[in-house]
Protein backbone atom coordinates (compact mmCIF):
# COMPACT_ATOMS: atom_id res chain seq x y z
CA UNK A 1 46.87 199.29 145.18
CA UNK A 2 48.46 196.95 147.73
CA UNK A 3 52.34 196.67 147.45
CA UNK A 4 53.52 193.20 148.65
CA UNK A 5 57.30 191.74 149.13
CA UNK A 6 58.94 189.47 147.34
CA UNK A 7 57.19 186.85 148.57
CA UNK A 8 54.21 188.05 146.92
CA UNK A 9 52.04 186.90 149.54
CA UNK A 10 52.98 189.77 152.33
CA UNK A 11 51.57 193.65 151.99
CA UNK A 12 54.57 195.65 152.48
CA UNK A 13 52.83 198.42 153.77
CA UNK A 14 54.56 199.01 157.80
CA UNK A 15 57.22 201.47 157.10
CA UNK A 16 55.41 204.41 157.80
CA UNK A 17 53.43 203.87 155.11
CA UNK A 18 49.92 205.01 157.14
CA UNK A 19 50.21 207.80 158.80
CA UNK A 20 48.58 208.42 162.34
CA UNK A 21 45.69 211.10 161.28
CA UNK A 22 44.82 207.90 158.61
CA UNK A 23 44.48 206.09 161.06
CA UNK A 24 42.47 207.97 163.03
CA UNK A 25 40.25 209.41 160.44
CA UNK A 26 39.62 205.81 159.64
CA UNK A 27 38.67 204.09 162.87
CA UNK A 28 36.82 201.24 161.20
CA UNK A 29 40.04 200.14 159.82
CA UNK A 30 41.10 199.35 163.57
CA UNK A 31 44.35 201.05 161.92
CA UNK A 32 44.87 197.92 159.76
CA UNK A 33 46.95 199.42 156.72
CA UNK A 34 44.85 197.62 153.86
CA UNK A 35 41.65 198.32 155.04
CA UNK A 36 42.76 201.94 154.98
CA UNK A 37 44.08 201.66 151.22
CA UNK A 38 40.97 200.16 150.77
CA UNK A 39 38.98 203.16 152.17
CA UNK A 40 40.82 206.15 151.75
CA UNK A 41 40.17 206.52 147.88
CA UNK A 42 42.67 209.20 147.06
CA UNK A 43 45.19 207.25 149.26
CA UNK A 44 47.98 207.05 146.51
CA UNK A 45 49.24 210.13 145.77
CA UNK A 46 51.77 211.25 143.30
CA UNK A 47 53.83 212.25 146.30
CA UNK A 48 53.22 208.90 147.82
CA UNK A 49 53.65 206.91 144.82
CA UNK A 50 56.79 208.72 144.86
CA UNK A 51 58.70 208.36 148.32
CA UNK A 52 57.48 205.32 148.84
CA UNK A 53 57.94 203.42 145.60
CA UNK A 54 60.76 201.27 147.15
CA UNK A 55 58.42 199.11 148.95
CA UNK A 56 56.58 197.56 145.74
CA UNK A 57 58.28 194.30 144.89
CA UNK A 58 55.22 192.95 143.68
CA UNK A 59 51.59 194.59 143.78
CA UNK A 60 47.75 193.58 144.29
CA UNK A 61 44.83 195.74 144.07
CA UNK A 62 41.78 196.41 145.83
CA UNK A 63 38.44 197.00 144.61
CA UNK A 64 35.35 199.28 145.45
CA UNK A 65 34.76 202.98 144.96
CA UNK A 66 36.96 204.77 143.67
CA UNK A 67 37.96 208.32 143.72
CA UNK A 68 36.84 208.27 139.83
CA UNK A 69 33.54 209.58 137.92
CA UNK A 70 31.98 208.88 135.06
CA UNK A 71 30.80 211.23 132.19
CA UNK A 72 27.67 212.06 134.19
CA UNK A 73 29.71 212.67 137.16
CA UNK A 74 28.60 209.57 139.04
CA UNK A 75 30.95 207.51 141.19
CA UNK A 76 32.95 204.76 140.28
CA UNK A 77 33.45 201.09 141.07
CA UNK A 78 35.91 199.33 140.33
CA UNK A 79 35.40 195.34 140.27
CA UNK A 80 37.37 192.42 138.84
CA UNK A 81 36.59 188.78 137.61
CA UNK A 82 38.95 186.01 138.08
CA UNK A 83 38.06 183.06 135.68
CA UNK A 84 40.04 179.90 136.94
CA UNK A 85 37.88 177.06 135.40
CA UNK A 86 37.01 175.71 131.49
CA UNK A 87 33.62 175.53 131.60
CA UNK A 88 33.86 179.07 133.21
CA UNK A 89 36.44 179.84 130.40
CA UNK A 90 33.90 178.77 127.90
CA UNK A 91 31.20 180.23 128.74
CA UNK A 92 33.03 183.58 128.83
CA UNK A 93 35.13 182.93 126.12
CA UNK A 94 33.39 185.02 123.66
CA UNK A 95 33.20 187.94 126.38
CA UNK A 96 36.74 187.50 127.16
CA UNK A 97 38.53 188.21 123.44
CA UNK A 98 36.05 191.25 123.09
CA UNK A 99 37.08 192.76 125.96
CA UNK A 100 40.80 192.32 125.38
CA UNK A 101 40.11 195.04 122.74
CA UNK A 102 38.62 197.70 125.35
CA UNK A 103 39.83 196.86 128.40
CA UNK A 104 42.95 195.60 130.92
CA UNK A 105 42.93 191.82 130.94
CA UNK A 106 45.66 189.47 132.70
CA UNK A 107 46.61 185.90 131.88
CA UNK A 108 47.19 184.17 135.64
CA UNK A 109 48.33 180.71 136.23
CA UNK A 110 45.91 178.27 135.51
CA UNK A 111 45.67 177.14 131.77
CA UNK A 112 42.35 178.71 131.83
CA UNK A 113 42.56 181.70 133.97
CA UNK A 114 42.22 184.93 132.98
CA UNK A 115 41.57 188.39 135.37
CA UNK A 116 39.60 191.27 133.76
CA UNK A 117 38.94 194.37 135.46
CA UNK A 118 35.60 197.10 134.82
CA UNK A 119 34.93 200.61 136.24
CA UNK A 120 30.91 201.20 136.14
CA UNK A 121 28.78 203.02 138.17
CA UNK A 122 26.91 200.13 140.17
CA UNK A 123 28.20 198.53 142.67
CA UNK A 124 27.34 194.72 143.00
CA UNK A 125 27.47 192.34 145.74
CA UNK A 126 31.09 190.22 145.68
CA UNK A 127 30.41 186.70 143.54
CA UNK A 128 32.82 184.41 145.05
CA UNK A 129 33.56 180.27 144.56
CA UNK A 130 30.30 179.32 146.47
CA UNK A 131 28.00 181.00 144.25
CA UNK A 132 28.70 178.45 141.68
CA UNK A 133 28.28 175.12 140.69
CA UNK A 134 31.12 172.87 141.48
CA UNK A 135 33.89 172.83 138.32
CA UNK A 136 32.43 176.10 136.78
CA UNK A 137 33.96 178.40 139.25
CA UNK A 138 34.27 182.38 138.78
CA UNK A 139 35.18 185.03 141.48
CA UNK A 140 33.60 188.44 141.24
CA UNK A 141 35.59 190.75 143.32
CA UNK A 142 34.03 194.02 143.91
CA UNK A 143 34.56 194.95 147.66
CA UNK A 144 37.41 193.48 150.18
CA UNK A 145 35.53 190.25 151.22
CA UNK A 146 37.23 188.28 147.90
CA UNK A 147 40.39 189.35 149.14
CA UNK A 148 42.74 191.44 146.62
CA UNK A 149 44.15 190.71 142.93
CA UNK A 150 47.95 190.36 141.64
CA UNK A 151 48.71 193.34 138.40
CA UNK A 152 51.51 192.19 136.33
CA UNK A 153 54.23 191.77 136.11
CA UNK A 154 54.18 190.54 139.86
CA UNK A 155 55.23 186.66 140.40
CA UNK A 156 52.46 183.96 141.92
CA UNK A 157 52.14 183.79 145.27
CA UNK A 158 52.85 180.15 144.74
CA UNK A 159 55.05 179.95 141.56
CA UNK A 160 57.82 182.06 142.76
CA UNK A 161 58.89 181.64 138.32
CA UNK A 162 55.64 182.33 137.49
CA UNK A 163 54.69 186.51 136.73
CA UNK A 164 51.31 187.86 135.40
CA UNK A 165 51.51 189.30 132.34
CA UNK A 166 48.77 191.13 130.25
CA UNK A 167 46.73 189.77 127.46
CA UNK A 168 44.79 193.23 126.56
CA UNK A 169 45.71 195.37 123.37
CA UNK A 170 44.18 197.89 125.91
CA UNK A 171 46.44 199.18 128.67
CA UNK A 172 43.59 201.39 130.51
CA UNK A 173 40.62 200.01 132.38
CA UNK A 174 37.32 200.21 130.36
CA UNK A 175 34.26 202.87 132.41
CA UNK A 176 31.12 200.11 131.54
CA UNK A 177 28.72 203.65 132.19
CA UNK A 178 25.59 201.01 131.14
CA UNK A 179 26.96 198.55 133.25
CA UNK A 180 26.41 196.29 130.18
CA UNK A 181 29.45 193.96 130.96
CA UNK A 182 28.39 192.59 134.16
CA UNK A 183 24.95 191.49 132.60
CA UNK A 184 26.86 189.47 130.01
CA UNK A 185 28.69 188.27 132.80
CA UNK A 186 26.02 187.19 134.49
CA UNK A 187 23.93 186.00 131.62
CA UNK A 188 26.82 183.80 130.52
CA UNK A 189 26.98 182.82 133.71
CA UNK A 190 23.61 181.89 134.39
CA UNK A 191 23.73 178.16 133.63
CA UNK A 192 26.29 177.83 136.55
CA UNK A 193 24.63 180.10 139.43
CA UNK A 194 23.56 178.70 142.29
CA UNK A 195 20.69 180.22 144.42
CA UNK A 196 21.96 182.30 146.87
CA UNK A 197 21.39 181.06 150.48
CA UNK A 198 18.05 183.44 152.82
CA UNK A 199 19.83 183.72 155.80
CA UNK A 200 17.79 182.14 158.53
CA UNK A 201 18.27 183.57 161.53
CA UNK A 202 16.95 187.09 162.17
CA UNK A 203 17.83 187.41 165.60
CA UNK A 204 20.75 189.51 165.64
CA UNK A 205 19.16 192.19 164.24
CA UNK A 206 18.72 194.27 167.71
CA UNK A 207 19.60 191.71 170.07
CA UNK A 208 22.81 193.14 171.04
CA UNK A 209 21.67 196.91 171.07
CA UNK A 210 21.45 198.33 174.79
CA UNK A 211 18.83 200.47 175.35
CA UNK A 212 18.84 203.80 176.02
CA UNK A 213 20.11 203.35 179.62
CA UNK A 214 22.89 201.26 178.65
CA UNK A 215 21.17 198.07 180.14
CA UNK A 216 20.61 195.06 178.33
CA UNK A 217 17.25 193.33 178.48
CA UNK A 218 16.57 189.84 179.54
CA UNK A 219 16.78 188.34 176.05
CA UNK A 220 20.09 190.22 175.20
CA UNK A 221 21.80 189.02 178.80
CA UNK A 222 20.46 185.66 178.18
CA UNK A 223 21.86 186.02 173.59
CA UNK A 224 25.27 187.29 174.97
CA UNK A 225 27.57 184.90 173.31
CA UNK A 226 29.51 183.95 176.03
CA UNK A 227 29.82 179.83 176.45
CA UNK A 228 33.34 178.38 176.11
CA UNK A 229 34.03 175.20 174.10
CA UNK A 230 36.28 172.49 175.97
CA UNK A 231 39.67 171.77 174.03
CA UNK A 232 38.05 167.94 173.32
CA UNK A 233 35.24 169.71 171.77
CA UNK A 234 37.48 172.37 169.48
CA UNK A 235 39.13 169.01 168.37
CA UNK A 236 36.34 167.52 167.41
CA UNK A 237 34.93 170.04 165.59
CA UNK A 238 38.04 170.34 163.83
CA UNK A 239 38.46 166.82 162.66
CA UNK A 240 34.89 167.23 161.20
CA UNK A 241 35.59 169.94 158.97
CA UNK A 242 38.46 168.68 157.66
CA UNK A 243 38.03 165.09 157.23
CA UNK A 244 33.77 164.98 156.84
CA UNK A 245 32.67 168.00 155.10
CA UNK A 246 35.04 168.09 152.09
CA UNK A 247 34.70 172.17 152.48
CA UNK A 248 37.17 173.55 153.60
CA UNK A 249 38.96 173.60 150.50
CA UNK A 250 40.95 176.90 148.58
CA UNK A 251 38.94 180.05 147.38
CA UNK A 252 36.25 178.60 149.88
CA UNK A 253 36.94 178.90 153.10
CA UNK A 254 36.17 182.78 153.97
CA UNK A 255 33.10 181.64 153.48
CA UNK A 256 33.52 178.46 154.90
CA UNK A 257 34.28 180.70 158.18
CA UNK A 258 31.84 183.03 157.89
CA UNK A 259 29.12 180.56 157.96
CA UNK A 260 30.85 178.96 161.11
CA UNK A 261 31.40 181.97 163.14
CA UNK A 262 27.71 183.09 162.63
CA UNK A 263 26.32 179.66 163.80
CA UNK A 264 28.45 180.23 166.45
CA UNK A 265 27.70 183.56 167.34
CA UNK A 266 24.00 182.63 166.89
CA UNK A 267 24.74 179.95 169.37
CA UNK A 268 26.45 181.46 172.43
CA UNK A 269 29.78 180.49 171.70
CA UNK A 270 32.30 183.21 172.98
CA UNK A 271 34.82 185.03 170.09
CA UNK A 272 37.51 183.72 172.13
CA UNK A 273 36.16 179.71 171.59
CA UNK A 274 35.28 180.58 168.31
CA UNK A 275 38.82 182.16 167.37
CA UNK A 276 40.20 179.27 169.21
CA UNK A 277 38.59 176.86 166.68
CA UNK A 278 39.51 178.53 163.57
CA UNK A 279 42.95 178.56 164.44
CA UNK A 280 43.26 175.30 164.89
CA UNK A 281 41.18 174.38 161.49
CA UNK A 282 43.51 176.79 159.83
CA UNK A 283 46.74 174.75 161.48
CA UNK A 284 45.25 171.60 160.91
CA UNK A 285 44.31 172.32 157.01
CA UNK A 286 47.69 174.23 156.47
CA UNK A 287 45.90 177.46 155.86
CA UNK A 288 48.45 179.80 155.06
CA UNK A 289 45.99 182.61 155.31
CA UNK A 290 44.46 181.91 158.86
CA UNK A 291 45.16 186.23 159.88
CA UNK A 292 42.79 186.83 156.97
CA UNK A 293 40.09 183.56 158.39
CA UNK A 294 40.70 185.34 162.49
CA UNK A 295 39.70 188.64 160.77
CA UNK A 296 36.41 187.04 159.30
CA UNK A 297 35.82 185.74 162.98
CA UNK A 298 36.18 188.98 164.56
CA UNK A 299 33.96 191.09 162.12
CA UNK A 300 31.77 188.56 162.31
CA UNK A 301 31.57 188.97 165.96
CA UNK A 302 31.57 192.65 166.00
CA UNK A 303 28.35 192.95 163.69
CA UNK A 304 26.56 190.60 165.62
CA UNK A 305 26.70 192.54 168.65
CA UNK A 306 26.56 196.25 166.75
CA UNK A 307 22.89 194.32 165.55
CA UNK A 308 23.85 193.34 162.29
CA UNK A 309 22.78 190.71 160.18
CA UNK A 310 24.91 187.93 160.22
CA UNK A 311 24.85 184.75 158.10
CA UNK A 312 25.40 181.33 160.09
CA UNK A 313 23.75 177.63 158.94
CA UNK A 314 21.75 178.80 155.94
CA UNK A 315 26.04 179.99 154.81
CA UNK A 316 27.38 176.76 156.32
CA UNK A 317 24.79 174.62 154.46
CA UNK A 318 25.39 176.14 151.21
CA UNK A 319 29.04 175.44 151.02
CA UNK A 320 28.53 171.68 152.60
CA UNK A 321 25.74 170.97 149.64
CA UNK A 322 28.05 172.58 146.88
CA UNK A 323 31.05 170.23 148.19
CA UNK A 324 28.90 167.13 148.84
CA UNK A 325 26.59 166.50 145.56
CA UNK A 326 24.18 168.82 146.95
CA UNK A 327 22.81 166.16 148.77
CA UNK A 328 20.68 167.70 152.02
CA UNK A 329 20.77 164.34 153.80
CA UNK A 330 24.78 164.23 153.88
CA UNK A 331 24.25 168.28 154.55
CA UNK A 332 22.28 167.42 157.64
CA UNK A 333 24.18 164.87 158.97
CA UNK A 334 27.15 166.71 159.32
CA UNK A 335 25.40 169.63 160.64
CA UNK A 336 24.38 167.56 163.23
CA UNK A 337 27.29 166.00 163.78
CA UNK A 338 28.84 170.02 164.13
CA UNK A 339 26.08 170.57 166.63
CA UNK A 340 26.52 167.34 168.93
CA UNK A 341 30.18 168.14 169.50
CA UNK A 342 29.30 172.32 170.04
CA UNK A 343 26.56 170.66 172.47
CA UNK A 344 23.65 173.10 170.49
CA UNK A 345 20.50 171.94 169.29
CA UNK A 346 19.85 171.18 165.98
CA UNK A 347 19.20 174.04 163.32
CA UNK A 348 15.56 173.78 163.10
CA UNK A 349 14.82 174.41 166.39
CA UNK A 350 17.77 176.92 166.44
CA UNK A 351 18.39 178.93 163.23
CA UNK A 352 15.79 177.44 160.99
CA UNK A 353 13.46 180.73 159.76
CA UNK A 354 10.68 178.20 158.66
CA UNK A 355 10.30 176.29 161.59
CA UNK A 356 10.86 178.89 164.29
CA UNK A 357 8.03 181.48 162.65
CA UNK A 358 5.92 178.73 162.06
CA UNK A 359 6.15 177.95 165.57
CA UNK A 360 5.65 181.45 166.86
CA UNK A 361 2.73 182.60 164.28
CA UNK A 362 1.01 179.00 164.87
CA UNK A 363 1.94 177.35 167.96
CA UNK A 364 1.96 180.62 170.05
CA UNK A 365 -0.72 182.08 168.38
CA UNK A 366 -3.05 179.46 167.82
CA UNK A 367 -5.93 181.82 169.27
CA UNK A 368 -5.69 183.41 165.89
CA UNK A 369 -7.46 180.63 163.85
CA UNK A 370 -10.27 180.92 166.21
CA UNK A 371 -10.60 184.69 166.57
CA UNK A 372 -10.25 186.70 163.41
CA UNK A 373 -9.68 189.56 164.58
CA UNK A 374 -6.72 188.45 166.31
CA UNK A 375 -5.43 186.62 163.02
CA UNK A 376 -6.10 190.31 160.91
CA UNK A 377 -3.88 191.75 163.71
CA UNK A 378 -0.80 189.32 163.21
CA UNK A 379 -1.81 189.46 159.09
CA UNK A 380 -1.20 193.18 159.57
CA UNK A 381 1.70 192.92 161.56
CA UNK A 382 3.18 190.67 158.99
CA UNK A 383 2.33 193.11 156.17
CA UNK A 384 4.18 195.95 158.15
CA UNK A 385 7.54 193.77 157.57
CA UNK A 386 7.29 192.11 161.20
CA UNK A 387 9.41 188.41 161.76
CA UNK A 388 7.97 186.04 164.01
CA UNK A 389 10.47 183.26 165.40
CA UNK A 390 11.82 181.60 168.59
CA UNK A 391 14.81 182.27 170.33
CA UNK A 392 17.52 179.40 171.12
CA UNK A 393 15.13 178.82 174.59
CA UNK A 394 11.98 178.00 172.55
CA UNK A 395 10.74 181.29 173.61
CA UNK A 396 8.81 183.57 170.76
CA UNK A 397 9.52 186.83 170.05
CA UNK A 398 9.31 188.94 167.04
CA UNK A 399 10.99 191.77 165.07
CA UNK A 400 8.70 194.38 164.59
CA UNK A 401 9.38 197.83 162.48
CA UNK A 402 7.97 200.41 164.82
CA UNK A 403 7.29 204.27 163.30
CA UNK A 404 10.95 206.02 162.32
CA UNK A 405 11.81 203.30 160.32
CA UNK A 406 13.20 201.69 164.07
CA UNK A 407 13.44 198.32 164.72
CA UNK A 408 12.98 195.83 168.01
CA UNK A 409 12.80 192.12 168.98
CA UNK A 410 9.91 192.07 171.67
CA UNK A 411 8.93 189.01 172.99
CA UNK A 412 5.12 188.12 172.45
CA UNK A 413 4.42 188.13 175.88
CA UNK A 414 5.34 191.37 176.55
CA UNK A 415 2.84 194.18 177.39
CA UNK A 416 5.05 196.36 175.42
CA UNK A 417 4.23 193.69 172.20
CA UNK A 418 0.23 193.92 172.63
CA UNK A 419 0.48 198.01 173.33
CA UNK A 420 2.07 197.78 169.91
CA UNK A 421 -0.43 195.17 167.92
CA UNK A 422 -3.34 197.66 169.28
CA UNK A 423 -1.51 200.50 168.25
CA UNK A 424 -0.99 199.25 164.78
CA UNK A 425 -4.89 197.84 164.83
CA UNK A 426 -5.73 201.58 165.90
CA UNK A 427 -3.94 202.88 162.40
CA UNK A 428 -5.51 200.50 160.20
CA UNK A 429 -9.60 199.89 161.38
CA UNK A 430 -10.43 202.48 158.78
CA UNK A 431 -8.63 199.80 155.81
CA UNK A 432 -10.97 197.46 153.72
CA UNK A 433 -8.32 195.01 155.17
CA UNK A 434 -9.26 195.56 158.28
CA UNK A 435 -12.86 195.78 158.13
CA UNK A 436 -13.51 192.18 156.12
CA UNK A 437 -12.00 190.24 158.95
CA UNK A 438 -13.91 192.53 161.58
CA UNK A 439 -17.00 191.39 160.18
CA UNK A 440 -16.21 187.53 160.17
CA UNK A 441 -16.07 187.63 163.87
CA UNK A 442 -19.96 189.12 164.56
């Protein structure tokens, strides 16, 4: 629970609300007092609830785990679903009345809206605008990336006359222990989904790691994103989004920034240009929420260089198709018309997954199609999980999962990369696999 001032838009939560051993018991909140609501399950107390009642004006709620169990005594989640649209509305419709009867369910401000909220035992991946087709629009909330909810009888954040008010015969929160709810969800759903974007750069998975000396290798000093954009350039950039991609648009642009800060980040632009940008998109769209777009920036930056996966143009290209008749010519051309003012190359020879392992497995290795052997050694490097691709200087590397489940980009010129494909040919020349490509090449 998040209480917020009058405004409804504001989380009252400064006056001493956190206390300093939260904040340092929680140091992944960067002592942020939502993020520590958010993790601290047990956070409201009665004593809490108590003394500090005075600052809810209006309240919002978080979702996640919970400090809750079911009958089996397995955790609980707690995730809601925000239905804003008609076709959305009818396709749920059905769902909807039964679970007035069993659950708490909120009428919000659109003639269609409704929020319903479900404790189960599974946790699911946040469902937001974007996974969608355009006009049939439902947000699953189930962690913090979907932002929070309004419980009645707080006003709208934007219709100061406006409160929510509950629709539910129920007053407590139904415990889905089958998790039966969210599969009519999604079934209902299904019509509507859109197929969820395979991020295409890999890159970042150990790029930013330093190795045991604290040194960074020669690909991560040359990955480091550290190139500053030119005001002209921001501006640019800017005036794209906002008057060419038709994207940037309400319950759309967290992702929206999250797809731009990873191309970004996967491009060598420094946090500081790339917070620099999103500011001024945020000014120049009116974005009343621009903190919440700097935070995406920052986290977005911070897993990239803890070696994190990070989404960046396969994001950005699945919120310009949604917005633009999911048309990949238009989606292209105002990719590269994002890429000519960053001054980066285009995504295929950048972030494109398809092209870049081609490239390395292929181009690179073309001594493969003549020597089996060699192609049974990159066939069982690929069955062992490895990624071949090229790095933004053409140059091939690839991710390989080395023994205790560790794993490291090594370029495929490196002596370190052949020690390892003899290594792995050593463990496998007793395998049938093995053996039937051995005896093509005698």
């Amino acid at each position: 629970m998040v209480p917020l001032l009058p405004d409804s838009k504001i989380p009252n939560v400064h006056d001493h609300l956190i206390t300093e051993e939260e904040i340092k018991t929680f140091p992944s909140a960067e002592g942020k007092p939502v993020r520590i609501i958010y993790q601290k399950t047990d956070f409201w107390t009665k004593t809490r609830l108590r003394d500090k009642s005075y600052l809810v004006y209006n309240v919002a709620t978080t979702f996640g785990l919970t400090d809750l169990n079911d009958s089996k005594g397995r955790p609980l989640y707690l995730y809601g679903v925000d239905v804003d649209t008609k076709e959305a509305y009818e396709a749920l419709k059905d769902l909807i009345e039964t679970l007035k009867g069993i659950t708490f369910v909120v009428k919000s401000h659109k003639e269609y809206g409704y929020h319903f909220y479900i404790l189960t035992p599974v946790f699911h991946k946040a469902m937001g605008h974007a996974s969608f087709k355009l006009g049939a629009e439902i947000e699953v909330k189930t962690d913090m990336s979907l932002g929070t909810m309004h419980l009645p009888p707080s006003r709208h954040r934007s219709y100061p006359y406006w409160n929510y008010t509950r629709v539910s015969t129920a007053e407590n929160i139904y415990v889905d222990e089958e998790d039966a709810v969210y599969q009519k969800i999604i079934k209902g759903m299904s019509g509507f989904l859109r197929k969820e974007p395979t991020e295409e750069n890999t890159l970042s998975l150990d790029a930013y790691v330093p190795s045991n000396d604290g040194t960074l290798s020669a690909l991560q000093q040359k990955q480091r994103p550290n190139k500053n954009l030119k005001p002209e350039q921001i501006d640019k950039v800017v005036d794209i989004i906002v008057n060419r991609t038709n994207s940037y648009v309400i319950h759309s642009r967290n992702d929206f920034v999250y797809g731009l800060s990873g191309h970004l980040f996967h491009n060598g632009i420094s946090e500081l240009s790339a917070s620099n940008l999103v500011g001024k998109l945020c000014k120049a769209a009116n974005d009343e929420d621009a903190n919440d777009r700097l935070d995406v920036v920052t986290e977005t930056y911070k897993k990239g260089k803890a070696g994190k996966l990070i989404k960046g143009i396969s994001q950005l290209k699945y919120l310009l198709a949604k917005y633009n008749e999911e048309s990949d010519a238009c989606v292209n051309e105002i990719i590269d018309e994002l890429n000519d003012s960053l001054e980066i190359g285009k995504p295929s020879q950048i972030d494109g997954a398809s092209t870049s392992t081609t490239n390395a497995t292929t181009s690179d290795l073309s001594h493969s199609k003549e020597d089996p052997v060699a192609k049974a050694m990159i066939d069982l490097s690929e069955l062992n999980g490895d990624i071949y691709f090229k790095d933004i200087f053409g140059e091939p590397y690839a991710i390989i999962n080395s023994t205790n489940n560790h794993v490291e980009v090594l370029s495929l010129a490196s002596k370190k990369f052949a020690y390892y494909l003899r290594t792995l040919l050593k463990r496998n020349k007793n395998k049938r696999y093995f053996k039937r490509f051995c005896r093509k090449s005698y």
